[in-house]
Protein backbone atom coordinates (compact mmCIF):
# COMPACT_ATOMS: atom_id res chain seq x y z
CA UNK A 1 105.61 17.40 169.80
CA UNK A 2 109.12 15.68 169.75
CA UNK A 3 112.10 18.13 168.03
CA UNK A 4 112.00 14.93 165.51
CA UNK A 5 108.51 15.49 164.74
CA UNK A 6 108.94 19.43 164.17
CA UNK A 7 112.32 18.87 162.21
CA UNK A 8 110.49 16.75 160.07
CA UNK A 9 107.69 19.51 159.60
CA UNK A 10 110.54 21.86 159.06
CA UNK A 11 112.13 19.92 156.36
CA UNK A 12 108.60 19.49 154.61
CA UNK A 13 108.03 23.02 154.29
CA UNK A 14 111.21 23.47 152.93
CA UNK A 15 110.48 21.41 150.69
CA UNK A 16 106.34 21.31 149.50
CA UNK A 17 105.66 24.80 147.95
CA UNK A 18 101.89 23.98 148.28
CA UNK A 19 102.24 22.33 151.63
CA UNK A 20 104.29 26.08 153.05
CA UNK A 21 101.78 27.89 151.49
CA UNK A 22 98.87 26.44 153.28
CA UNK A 23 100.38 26.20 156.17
CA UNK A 24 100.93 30.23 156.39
CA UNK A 25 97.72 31.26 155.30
CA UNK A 26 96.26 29.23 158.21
CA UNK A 27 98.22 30.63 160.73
CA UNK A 28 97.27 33.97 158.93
CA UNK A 29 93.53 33.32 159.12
CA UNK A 30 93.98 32.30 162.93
CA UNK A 31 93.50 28.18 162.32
CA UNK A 32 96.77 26.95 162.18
CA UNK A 33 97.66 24.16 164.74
CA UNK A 34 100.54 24.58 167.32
CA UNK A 35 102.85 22.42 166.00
CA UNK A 36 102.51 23.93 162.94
CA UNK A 37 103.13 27.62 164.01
CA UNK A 38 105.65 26.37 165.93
CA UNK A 39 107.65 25.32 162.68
CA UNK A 40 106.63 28.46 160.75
CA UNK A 41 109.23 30.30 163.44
CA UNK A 42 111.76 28.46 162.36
CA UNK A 43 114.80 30.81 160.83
CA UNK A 44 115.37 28.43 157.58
CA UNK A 45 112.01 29.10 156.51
CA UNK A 46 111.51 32.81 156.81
CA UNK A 47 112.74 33.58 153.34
CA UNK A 48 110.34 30.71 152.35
CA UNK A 49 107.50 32.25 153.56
CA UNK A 50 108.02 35.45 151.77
CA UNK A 51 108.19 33.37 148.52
CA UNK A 52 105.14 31.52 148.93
CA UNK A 53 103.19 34.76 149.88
CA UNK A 54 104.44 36.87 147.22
CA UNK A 55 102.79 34.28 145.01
CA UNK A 56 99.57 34.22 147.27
CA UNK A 57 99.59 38.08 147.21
CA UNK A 58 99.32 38.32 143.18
CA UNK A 59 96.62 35.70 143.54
CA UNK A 60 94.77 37.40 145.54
CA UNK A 61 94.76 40.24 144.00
CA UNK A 62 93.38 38.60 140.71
CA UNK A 63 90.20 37.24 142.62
CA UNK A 64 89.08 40.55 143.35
CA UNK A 65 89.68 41.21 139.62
CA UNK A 66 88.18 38.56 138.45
CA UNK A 67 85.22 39.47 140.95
CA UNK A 68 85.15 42.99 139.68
CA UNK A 69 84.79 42.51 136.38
CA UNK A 70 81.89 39.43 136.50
CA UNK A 71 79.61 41.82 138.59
CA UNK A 72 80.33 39.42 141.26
CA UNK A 73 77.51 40.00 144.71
CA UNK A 74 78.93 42.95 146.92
CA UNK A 75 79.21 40.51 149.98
CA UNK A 76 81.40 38.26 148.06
CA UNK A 77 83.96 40.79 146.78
CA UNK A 78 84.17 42.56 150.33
CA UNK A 79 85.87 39.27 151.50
CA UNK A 80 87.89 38.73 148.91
CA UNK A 81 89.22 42.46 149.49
CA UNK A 82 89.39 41.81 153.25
CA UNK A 83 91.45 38.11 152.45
CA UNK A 84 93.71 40.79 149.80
CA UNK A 85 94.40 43.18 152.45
CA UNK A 86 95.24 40.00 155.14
CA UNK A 87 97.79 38.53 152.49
CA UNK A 88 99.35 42.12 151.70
CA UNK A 89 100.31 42.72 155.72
CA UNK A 90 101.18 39.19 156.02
CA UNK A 91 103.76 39.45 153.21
CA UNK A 92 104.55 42.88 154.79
CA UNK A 93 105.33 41.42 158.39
CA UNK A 94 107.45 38.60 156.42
CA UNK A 95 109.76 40.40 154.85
CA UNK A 96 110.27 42.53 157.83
CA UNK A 97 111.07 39.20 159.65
CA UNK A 98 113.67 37.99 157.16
CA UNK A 99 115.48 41.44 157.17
CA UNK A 100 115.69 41.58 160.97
CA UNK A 101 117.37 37.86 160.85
CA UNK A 102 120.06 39.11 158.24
CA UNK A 103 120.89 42.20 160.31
CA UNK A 104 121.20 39.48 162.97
CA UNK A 105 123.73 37.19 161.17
CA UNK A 106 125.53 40.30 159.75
CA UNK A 107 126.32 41.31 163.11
CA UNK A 108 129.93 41.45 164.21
CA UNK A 109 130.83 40.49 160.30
CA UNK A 110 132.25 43.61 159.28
CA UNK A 111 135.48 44.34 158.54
CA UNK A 112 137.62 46.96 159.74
CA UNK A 113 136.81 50.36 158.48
CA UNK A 114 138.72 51.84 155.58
CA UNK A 115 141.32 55.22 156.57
CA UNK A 116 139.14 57.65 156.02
CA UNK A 117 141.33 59.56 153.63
CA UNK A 118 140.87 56.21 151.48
CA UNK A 119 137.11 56.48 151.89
CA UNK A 120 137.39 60.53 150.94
CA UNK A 121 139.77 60.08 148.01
CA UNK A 122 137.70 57.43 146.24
CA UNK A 123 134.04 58.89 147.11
CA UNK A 124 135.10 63.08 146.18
CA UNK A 125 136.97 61.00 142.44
CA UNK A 126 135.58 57.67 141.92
CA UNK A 127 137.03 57.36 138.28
CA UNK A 128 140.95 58.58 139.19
CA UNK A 129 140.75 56.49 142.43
CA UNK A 130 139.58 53.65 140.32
CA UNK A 131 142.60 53.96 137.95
CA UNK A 132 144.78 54.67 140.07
CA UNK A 133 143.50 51.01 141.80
CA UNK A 134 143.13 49.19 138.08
CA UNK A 135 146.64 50.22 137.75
CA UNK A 136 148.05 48.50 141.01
CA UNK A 137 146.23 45.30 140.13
CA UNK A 138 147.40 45.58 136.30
CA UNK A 139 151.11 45.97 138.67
CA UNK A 140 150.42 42.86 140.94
CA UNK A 141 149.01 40.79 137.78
CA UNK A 142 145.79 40.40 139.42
CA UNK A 143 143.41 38.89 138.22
CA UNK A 144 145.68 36.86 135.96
CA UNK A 145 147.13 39.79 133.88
CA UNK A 146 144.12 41.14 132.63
CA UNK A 147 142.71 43.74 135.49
CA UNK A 148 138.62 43.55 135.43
CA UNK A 149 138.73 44.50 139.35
CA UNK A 150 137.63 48.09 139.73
CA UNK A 151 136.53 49.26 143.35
CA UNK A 152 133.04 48.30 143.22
CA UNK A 153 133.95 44.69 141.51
CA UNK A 154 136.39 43.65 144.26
CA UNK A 155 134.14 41.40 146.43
CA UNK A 156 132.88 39.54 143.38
CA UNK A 157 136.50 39.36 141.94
CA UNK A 158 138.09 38.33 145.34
CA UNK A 159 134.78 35.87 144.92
CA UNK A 160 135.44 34.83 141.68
CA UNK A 161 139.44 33.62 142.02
CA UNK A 162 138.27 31.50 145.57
CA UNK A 163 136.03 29.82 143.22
CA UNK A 164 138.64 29.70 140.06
CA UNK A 165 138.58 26.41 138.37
CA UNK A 166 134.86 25.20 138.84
CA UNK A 167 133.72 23.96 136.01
CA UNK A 168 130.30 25.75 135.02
CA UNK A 169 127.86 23.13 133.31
CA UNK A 170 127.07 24.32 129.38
CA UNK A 171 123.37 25.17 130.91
CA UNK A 172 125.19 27.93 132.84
CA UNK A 173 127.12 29.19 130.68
CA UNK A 174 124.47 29.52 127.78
CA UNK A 175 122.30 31.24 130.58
CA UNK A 176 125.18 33.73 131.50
CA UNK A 177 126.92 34.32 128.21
CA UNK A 178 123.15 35.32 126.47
CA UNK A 179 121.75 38.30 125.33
CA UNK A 180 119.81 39.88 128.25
CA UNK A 181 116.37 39.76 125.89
CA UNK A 182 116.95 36.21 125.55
CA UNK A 183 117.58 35.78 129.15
CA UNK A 184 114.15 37.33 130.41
CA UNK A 185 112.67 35.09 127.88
CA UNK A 186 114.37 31.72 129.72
CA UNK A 187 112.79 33.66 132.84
CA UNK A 188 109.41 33.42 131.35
CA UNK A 189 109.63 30.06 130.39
CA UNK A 190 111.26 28.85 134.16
CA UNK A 191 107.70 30.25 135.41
CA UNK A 192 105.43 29.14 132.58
CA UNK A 193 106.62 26.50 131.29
CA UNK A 194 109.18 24.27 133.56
CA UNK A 195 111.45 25.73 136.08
CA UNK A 196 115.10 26.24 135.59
CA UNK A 197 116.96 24.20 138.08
CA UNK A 198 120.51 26.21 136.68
CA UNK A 199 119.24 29.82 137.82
CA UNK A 200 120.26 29.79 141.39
CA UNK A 201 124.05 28.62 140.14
CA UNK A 202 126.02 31.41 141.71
CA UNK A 203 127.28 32.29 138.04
CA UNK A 204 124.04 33.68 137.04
CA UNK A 205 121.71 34.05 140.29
CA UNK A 206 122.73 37.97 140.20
CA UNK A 207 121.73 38.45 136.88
CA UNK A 208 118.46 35.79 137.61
CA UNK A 209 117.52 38.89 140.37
CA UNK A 210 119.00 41.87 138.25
CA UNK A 211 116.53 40.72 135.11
CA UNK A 212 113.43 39.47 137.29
CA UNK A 213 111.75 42.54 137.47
CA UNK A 214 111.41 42.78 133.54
CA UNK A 215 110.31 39.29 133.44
CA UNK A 216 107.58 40.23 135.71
CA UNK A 217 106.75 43.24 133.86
CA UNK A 218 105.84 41.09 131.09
CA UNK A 219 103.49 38.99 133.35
CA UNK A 220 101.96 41.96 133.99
CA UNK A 221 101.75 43.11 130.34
CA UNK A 222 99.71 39.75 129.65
CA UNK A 223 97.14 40.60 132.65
CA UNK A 224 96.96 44.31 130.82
CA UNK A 225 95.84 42.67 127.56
CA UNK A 226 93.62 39.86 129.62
CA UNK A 227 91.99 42.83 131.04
CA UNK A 228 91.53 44.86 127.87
CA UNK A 229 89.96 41.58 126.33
CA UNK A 230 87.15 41.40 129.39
CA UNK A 231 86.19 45.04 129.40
CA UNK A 232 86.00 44.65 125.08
CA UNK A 233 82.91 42.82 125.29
CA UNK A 234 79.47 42.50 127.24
CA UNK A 235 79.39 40.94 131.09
CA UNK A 236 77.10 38.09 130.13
CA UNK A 237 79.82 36.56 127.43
CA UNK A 238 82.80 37.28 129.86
CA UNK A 239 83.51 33.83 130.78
CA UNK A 240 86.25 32.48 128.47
CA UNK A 241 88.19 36.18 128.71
CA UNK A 242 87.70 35.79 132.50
CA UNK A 243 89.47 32.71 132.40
CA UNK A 244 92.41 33.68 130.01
CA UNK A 245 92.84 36.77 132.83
CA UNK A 246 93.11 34.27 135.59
CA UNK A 247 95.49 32.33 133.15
CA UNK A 248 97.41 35.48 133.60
CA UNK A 249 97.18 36.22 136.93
CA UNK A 250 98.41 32.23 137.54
CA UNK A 251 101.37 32.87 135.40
CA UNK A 252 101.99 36.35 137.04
CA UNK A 253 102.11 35.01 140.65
CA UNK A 254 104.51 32.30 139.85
CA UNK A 255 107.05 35.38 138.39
CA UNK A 256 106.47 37.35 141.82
CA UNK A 257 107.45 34.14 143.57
CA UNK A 258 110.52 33.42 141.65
CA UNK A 259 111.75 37.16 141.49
CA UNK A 260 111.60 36.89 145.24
CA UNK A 261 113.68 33.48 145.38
CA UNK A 262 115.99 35.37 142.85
CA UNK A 263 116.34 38.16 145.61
CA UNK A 264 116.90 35.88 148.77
CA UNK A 265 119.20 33.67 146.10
CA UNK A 266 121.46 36.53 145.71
CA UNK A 267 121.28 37.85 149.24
CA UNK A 268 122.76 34.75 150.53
CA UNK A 269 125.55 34.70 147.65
CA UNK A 270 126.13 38.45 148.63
CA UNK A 271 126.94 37.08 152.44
CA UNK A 272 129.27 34.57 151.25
CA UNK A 273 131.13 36.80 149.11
CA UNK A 274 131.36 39.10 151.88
CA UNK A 275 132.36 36.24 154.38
CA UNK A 276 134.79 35.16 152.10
CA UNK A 277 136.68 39.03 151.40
CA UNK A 278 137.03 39.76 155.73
CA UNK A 279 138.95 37.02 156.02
CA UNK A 280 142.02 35.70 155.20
CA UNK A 281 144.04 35.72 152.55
CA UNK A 282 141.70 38.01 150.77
CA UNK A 283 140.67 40.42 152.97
CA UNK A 284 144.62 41.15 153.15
CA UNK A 285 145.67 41.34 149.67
CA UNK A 286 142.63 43.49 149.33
CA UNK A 287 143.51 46.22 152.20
CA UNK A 288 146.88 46.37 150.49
CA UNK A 289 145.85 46.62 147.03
CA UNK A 290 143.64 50.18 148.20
CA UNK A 291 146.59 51.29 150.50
CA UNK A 292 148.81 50.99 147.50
CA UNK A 293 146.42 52.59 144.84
CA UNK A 294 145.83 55.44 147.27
CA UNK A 295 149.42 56.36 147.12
CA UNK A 296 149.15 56.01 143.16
CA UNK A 297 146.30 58.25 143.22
CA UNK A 298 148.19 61.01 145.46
CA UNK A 299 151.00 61.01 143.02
CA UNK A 300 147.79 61.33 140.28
CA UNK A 301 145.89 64.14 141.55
CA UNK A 302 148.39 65.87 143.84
CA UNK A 303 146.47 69.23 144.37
CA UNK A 304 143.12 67.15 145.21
CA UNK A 305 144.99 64.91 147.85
CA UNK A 306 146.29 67.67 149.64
CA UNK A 307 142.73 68.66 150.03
CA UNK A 308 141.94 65.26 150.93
CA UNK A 309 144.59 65.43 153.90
CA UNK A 310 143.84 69.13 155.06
CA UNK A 311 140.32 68.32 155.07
CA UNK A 312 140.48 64.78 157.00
CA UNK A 313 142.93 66.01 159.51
CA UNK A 314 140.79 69.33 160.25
CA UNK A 315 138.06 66.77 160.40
CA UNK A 316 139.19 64.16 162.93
CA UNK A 317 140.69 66.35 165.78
CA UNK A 318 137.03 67.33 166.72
CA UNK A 319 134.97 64.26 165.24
CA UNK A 320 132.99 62.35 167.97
CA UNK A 321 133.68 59.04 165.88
CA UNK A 322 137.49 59.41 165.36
CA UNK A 323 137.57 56.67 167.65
CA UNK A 324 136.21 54.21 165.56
CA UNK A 325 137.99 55.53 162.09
CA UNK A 326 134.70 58.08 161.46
CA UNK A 327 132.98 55.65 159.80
CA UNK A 328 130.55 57.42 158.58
CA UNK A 329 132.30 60.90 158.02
CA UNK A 330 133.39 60.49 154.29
CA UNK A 331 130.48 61.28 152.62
CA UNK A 332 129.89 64.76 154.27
CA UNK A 333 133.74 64.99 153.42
CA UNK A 334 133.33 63.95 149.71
CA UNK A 335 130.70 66.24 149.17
CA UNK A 336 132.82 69.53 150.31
CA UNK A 337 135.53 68.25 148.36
CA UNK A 338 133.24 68.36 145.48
CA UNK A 339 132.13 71.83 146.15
CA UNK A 340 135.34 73.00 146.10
CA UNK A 341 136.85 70.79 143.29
CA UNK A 342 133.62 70.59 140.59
CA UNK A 343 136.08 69.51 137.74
CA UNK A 344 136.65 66.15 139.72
CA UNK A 345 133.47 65.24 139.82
CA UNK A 346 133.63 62.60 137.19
CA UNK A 347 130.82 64.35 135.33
CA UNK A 348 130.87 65.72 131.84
CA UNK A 349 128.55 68.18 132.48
CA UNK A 350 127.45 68.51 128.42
CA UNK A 351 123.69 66.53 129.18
CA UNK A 352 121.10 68.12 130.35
CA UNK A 353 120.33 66.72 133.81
CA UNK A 354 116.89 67.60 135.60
CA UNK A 355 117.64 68.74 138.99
CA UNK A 356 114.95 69.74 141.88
CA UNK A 357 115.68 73.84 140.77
CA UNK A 358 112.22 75.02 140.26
CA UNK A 359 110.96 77.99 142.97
CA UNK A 360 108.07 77.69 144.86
CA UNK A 361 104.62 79.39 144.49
CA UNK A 362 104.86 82.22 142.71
CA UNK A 363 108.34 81.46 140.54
CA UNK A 364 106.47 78.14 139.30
CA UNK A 365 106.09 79.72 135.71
CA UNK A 366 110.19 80.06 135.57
CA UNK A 367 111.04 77.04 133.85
CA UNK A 368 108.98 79.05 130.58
CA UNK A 369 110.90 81.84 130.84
CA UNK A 370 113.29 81.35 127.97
CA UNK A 371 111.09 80.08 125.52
CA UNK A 372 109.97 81.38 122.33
CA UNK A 373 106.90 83.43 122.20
CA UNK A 374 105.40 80.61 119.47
CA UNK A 375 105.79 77.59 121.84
CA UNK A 376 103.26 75.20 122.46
CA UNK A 377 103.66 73.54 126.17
CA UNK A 378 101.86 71.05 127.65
CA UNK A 379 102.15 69.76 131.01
CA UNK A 380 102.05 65.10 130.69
CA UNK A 381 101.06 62.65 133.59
CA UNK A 382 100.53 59.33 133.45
CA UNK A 383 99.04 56.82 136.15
CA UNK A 384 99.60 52.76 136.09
CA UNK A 385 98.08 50.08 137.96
CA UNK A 386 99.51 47.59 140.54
CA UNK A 387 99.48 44.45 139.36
CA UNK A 388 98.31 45.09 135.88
CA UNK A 389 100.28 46.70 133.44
CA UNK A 390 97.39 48.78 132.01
CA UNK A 391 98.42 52.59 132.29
CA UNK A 392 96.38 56.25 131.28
CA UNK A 393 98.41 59.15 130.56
CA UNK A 394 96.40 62.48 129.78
CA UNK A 395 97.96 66.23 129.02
CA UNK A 396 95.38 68.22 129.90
CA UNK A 397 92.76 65.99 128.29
CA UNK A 398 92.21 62.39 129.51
CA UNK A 399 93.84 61.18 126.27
CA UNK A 400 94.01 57.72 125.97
CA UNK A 401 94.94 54.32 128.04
CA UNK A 402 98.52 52.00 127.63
CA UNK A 403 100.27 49.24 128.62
CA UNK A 404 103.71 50.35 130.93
CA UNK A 405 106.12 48.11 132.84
CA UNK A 406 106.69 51.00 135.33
CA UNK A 407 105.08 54.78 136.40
CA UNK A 408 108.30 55.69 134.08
CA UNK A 409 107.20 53.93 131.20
CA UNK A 410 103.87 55.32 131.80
CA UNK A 411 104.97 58.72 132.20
CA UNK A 412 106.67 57.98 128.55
CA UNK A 413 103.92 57.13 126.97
CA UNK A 414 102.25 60.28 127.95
CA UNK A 415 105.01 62.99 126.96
CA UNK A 416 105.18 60.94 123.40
CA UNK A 417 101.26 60.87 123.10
CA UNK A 418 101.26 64.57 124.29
CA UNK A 419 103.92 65.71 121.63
CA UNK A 420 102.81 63.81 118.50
CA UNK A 421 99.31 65.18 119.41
CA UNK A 422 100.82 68.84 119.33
CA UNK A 423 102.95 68.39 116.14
CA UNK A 424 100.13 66.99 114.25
CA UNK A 425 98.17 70.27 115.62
CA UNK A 426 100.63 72.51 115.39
CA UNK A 427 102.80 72.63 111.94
CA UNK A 428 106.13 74.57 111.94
CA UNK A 429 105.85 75.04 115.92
CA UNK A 430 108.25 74.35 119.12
CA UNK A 431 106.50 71.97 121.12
CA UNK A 432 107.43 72.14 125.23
CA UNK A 433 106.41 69.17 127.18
CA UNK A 434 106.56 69.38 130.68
CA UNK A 435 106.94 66.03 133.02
CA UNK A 436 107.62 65.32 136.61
CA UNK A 437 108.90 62.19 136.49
CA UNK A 438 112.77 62.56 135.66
CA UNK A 439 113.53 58.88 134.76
CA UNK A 440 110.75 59.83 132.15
CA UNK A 441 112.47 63.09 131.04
CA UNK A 442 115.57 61.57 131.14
CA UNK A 443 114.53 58.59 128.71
CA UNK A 444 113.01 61.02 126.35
CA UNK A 445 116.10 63.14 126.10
CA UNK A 446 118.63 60.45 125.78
CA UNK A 447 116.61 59.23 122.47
CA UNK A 448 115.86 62.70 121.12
CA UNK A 449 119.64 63.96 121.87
CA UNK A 450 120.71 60.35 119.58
CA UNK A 451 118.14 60.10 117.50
CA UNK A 452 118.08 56.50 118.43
CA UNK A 453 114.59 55.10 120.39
CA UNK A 454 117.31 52.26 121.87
CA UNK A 455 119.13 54.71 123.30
CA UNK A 456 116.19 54.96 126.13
CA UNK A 457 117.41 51.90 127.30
CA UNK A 458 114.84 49.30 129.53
CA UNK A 459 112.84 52.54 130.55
CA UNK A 460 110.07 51.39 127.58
CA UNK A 461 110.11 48.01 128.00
CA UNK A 462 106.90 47.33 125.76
CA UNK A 463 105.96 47.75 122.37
CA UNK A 464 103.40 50.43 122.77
CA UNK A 465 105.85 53.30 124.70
CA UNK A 466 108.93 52.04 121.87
CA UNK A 467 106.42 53.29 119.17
CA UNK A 468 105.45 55.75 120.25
CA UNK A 469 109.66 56.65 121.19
CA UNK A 470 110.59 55.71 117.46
CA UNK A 471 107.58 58.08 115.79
CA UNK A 472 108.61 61.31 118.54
CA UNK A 473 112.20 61.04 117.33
CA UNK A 474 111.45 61.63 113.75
CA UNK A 475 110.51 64.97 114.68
CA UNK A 476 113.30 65.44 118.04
CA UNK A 477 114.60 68.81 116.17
CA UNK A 478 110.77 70.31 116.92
CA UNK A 479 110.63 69.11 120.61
CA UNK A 480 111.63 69.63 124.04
CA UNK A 481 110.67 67.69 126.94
CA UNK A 482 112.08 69.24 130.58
CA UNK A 483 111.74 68.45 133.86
CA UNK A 484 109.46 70.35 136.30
CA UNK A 485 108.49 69.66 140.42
CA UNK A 486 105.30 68.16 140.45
CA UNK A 487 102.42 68.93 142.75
CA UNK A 488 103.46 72.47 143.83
CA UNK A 489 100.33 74.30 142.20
CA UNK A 490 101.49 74.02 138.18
CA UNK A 491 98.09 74.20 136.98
CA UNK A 492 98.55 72.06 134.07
CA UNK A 493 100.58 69.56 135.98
CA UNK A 494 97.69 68.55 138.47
CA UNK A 495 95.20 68.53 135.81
CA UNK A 496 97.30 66.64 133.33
CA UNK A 497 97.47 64.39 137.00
CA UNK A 498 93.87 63.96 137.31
CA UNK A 499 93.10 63.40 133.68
CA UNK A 500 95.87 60.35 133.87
CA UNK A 501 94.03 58.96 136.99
CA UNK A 502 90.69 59.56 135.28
CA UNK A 503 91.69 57.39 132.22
CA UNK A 504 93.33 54.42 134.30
CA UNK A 505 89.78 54.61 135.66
CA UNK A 506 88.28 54.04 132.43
CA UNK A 507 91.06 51.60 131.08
CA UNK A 508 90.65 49.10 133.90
CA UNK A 509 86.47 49.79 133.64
CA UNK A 510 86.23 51.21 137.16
CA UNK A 511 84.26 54.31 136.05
CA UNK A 512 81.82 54.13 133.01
CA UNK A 513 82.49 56.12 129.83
CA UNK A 514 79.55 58.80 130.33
CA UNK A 515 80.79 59.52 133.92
CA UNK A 516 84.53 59.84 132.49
CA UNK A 517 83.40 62.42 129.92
CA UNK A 518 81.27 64.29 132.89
CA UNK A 519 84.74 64.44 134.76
CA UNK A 520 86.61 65.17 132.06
CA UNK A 521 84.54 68.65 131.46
CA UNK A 522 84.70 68.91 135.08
CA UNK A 523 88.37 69.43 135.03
CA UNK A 524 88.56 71.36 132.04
CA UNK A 525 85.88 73.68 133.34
CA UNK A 526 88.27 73.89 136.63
CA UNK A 527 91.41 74.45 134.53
CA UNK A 528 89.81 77.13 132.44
CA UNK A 529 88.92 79.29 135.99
CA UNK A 530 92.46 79.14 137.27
CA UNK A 531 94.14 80.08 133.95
CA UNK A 532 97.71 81.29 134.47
CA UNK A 533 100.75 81.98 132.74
CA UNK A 534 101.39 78.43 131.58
CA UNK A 535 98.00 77.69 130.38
CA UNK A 536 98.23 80.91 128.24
CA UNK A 537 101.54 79.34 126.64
CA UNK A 538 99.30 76.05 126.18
């Protein structure tokens, strides 16, 4: 084959979704011709290839759905499993492969290391080191008088003034100026509808990859209710609801593939921004700007710079790596400075903040031991599926099934379900629900501490967990909901585990509904024999 003849092939990959596609699952399946593997090597297309097997992956994983749930022959479904399993290593391998080329064009593109009292200064007080910087620049009049440069912001400001008088087209700027609900819906309608040839415009591409996964979270949510709709009525009058669930999974697939391009989109602007602050003139101004707010920041927090310096100094007349500026050193460094200066930590310390605290074994039962003799605790888990959005939570009962974007919206759903259960039960009493998921706790608390379900933020994503959110804060004076290490022997914790798993069994149909309520007693009989100190408070 001529180097025309594969440059060609090249360039028709690039450019014939269908065309890559096929190509890869052939040389997958072991039948792809030479010249054909040959230009599936090629570097421009290994970000490609991860975008047309994401899609193939989702796919895939729907035909063994579909096959599931229409009682298709046993010989049938074992290869579409096997082809499932082939496609989820191949997409594996090829995003391995286009991380390993990166790391290969990344190399010898770093700048020169930072002083590591710099690094120290701004890691141990990242809010007085980023004053002391948004000062300078407010000095310097950069960015044109009105400073919107802190530390982490640099790159993409450094970024934004090479690229200062481009002229964004009205389609970009409605995309970028919009409310971020309205921009996951333009995400939905770029994969269902017609696609959005303005989302890879460096303007928006990083919030086109920071917004993806919700837009994919709602493809999800439509397979949940596809799948609800099958397992509603009777296999022989499936059909129709078979094919709104493949409707779904379509519609799904083509999210997965576009959230990847919106990854490897914003990868690539990433390495041009970072090309474009190591070099000249930026890379400069920028080295000076941080020497310069350093030595604002000294005269800012005098006691904690001297620490700084002792500590640094101490540090680099016996560090292995002085050599090369310790580039790895300030982190260690940051952390003893923090130790020994916790009012610089940049934290107001007035939330409540689960941390990995609970003993092991026979302490478990601590995290009880300042609550009221009248509390009623519960322990909630929640399980969610992989492509589909369908959920079950259970609290020491296999309580009921959901729809969740994430295991953190899942785990919502089931401290809400658990605690609206126990106030209905339980008039005039504290009710203690235990979790071990802390974005879950975390969610919970921030709405309960406001009184304001929004105040959760994107944690529930669907209407189902914000329901349930806005009903549990209507009674947040009644409730706690804290943090505790799962899977250490909490009695309640692994049951309320295995009753979650048991009802994403019966929400996706997996397990029928007399051999759910046999395992259900099952567990309860098994939770009843090992009855402990936190089951008594139950």
């Amino acid at each position: 084959m001529t180097i025309t003849e594969h440059t060609e092939l090249i360039r028709r990959f690039a450019d014939d979704f269908t065309a890559l596609q096929e190509a890869v699952l052939a040389r997958m399946n072991g039948i792809c011709a030479p010249e054909t593997a040959a230009a599936l090597e090629h570097a421009s297309l290994a970000g490609p290839i991860t975008v047309a097997l994401a899609h193939t992956d989702v796919l895939a994983r729907g035909a063994v759905r579909r096959a599931e749930l229409s009682a298709q022959p046993p010989e049938r479904l074992r290869r579409l499993r096997v082809h499932e399993r082939r496609v989820r290593q191949a997409r594996s391998r090829a995003v391995a492969v286009c991380k390993e080329q990166r790391a290969r064009r990344l190399v010898g593109r770093s700048r020169p290391v930072d002083m590591l009292e710099l690094r120290v200064a701004r890691m141990s007080s990242p809010a007085a080191f980023t004053d002391a910087l948004r000062q300078e620049l407010r000095a310097r009049g950069l960015p044109d008088g009105t400073p919107q440069a802190p530390e982490s912001d640099l790159a993409q400001w450094a970024w934004d003034r090479k690229r200062a008088g481009d002229e964004l087209p009205e389609p970009v700027r409605v995309l970028r100026d919009c409310h971020d609900d309205a921009f996951v819906q333009a995400l939905l309608r770029d994969a269902r509808e017609e696609e959005n040839p303005y989302l890879p415009h460096d303007a928006v591409v990083e919030r086109w990859s920071r917004h993806a996964r919700a837009a994919l979270a709602w493809g999800r949510y439509a397979i949940g209710q596809a799948e609800r709709d099958v397992l509603a009525c009777a296999p022989s009058v499936r059909r129709a609801r078979l094919d709104a669930l493949d409707d779904a999974y379509q519609d799904t697939a083509v999210l997965a593939a576009r959230s990847r391009e919106a990854l490897l989109r914003v990868t690539e602007l990433h390495d041009r921004m970072w090309a474009c602050v190591t070099t000249e003139p930026f890379a400069e101004l920028i080295a000076r700007c941080r020497a310069a707010a350093l030595v604002r920041f000294a005269d800012a927090e005098t006691e904690l710079w001297h620490s700084v310096r002792e500590l640094t100094v101490r540090h680099q007349a016996h560090c292995p790596e002085r050599a090369d500026g310790c580039p790895r050193c300030h982190r260690a460094l940051a952390v003893l400075l923090a130790d020994a200066h916790p009012a610089d930590t940049g934290e107001d310390g007035d939330g409540e903040h689960p941390t990995a605290t609970v003993p092991a074994d026979v302490d478990r039962y601590a995290v009880l031991a300042d609550l009221p003799d009248t509390a009623v605790v519960a322990v909630a888990d929640a399980a969610v599926g992989d492509e589909s959005a369908l959920c079950g939570y259970g609290w020491a009962a296999e309580d009921g099934d959901s729809l969740a974007s994430s295991s953190g919206e899942a785990e919502v759903t089931g401290i809400c379900a658990a605690a609206l259960s126990l106030l209905e039960h339980h008039e005039d009493t504290p009710v203690v629900i235990l979790c071990d998921s802390v974005e879950a706790v975390e969610a919970v608390n921030t709405a309960l501490r406001s009184a304001d379900p929004a105040a959760a933020h994107r944690t529930p994503l669907f209407p189902e967990s914000r329901h349930l959110m806005d009903r549990l804060v209507r009674h947040r004076h009644r409730v706690q909901v804290r943090w505790l290490k799962g899977h250490i022997g909490h009695d309640l914790n692994e049951t309320a585990d295995a009753f979650a798993r048991l009802a994403l069994r019966r929400a996706t149909g997996r397990i029928p509904p007399s051999a759910a309520r046999k395992e259900e007693a099952r567990l309860l009989r098994l939770l009843g024999s090992g009855a402990g100190p936190l089951l008594a408070a139950a």
